[in-house]
Protein backbone atom coordinates (compact mmCIF):
# COMPACT_ATOMS: atom_id res chain seq x y z
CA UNK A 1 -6.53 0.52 -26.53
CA UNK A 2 -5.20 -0.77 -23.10
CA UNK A 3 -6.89 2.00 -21.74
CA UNK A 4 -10.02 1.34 -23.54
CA UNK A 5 -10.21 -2.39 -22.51
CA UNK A 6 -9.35 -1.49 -18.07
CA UNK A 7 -12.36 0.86 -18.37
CA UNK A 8 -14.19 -1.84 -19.76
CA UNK A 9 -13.25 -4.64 -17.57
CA UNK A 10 -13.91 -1.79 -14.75
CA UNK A 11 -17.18 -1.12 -15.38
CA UNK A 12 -18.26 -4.25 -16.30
CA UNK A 13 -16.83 -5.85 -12.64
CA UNK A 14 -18.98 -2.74 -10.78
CA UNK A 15 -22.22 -3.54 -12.81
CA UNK A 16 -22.01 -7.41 -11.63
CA UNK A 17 -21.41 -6.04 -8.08
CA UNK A 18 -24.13 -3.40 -8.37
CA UNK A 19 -26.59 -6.48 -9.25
CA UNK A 20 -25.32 -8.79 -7.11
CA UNK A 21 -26.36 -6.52 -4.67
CA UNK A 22 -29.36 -5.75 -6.19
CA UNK A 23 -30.59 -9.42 -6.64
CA UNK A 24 -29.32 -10.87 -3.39
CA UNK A 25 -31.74 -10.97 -0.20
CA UNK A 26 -31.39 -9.57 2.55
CA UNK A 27 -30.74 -6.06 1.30
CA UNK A 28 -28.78 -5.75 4.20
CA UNK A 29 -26.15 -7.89 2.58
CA UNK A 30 -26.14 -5.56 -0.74
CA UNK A 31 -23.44 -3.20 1.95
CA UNK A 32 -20.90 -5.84 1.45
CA UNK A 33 -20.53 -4.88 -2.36
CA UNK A 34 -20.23 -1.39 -1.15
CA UNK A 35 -16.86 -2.13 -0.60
CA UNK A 36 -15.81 -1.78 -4.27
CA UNK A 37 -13.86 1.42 -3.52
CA UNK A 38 -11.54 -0.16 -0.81
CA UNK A 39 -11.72 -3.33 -2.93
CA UNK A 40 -9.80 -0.85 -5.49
CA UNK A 41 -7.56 1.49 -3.06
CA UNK A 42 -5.77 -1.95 -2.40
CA UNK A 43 -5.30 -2.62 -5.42
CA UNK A 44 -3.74 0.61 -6.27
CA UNK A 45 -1.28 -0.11 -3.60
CA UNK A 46 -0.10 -3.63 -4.51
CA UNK A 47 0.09 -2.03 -7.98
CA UNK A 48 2.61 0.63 -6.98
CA UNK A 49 4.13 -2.23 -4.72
CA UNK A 50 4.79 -4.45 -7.57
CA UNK A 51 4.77 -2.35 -10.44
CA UNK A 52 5.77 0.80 -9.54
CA UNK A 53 4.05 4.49 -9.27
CA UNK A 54 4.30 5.11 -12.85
CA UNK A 55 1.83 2.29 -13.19
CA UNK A 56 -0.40 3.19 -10.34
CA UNK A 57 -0.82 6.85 -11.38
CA UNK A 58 -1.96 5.04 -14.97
CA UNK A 59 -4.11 2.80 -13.02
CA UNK A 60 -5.31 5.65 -10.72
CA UNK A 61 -6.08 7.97 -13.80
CA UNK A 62 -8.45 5.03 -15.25
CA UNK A 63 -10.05 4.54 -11.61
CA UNK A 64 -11.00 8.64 -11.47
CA UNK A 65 -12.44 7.94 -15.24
CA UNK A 66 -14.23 5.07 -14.38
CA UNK A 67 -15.69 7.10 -11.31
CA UNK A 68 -16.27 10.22 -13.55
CA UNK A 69 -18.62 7.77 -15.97
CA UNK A 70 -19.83 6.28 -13.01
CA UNK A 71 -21.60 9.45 -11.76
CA UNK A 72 -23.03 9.83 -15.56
CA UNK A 73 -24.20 6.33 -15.26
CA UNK A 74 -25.90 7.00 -11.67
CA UNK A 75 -27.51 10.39 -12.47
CA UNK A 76 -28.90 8.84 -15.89
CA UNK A 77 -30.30 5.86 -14.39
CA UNK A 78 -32.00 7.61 -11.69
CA UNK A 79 -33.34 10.15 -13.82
CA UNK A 80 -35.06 7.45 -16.43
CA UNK A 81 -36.25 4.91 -13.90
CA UNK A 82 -37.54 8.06 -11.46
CA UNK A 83 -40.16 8.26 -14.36
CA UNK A 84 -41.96 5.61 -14.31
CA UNK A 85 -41.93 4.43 -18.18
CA UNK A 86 -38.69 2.50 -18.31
CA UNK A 87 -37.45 -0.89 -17.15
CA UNK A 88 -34.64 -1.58 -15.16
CA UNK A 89 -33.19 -3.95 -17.51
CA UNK A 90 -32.76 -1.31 -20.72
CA UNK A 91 -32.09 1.54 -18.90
CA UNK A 92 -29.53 0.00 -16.99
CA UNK A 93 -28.02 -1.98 -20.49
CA UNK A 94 -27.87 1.85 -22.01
CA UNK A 95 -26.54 3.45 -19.18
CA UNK A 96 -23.99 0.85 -19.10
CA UNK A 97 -22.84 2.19 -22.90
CA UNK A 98 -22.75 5.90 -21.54
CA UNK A 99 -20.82 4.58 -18.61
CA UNK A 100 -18.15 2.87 -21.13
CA UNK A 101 -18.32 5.59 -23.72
CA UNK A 102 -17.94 9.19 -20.70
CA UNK A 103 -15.12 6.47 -18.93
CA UNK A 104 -13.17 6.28 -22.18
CA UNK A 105 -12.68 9.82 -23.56
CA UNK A 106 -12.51 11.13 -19.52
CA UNK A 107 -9.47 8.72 -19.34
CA UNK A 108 -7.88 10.00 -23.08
CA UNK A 109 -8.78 13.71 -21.86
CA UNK A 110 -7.11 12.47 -18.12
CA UNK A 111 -4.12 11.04 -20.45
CA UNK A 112 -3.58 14.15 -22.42
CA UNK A 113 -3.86 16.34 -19.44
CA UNK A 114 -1.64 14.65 -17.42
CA UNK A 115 1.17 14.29 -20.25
């Protein structure tokens, strides 16, 4: 469940930054939120700092699910809008469930894997 609810929080934090970017002008200030993935390398480190490398590797495992449902998410998105008949708004509210649901079962597959 722990899992369930960082993959959650996860993609739910990259979705506001994706439309922060998105929504702020100039565009040119939409690369600043492209720092998401450093944003998250430190964190891994002052995770294994603090916590210890057990707790990192959990924390890393949910960060390469997250990614893994992120590419779903990207590819999906792309694909409906590049037609023409959707809006942004629902395609990117559906994605957004693929994103959570690929993230979650890549992280229990990641956990079973891994164990």
């Amino acid at each position: 469940m722990q899992l369930l609810v960082r993959f959650l929080i996860g993609g739910a934090v990259v979705s506001v930054f994706a439309l922060a970017g998105d929504l702020l002008r100039p565009k040119s200030f939409a690369g600043l939120f492209a720092a998401a993935p450093s944003v998250a390398l430190a964190t891994l480190a002052l995770t294994a700092w603090q916590d210890g490398a057990t707790v990192a590797a959990t924390e890393a495992r949910s960060m390469a699910a997250a990614a893994l449902g992120f590419i779903v998410y990207a590819c999906l998105t792309r694909r409906l809008m590049s037609s023409g008949r959707w809006a942004a708004a629902p395609v990117a509210t559906a994605a957004l469930a693929v994103w959570a649901l690929i993230a979650a079962m890549a992280g229990m597959a990641l956990a079973r894997w891994l164990s």
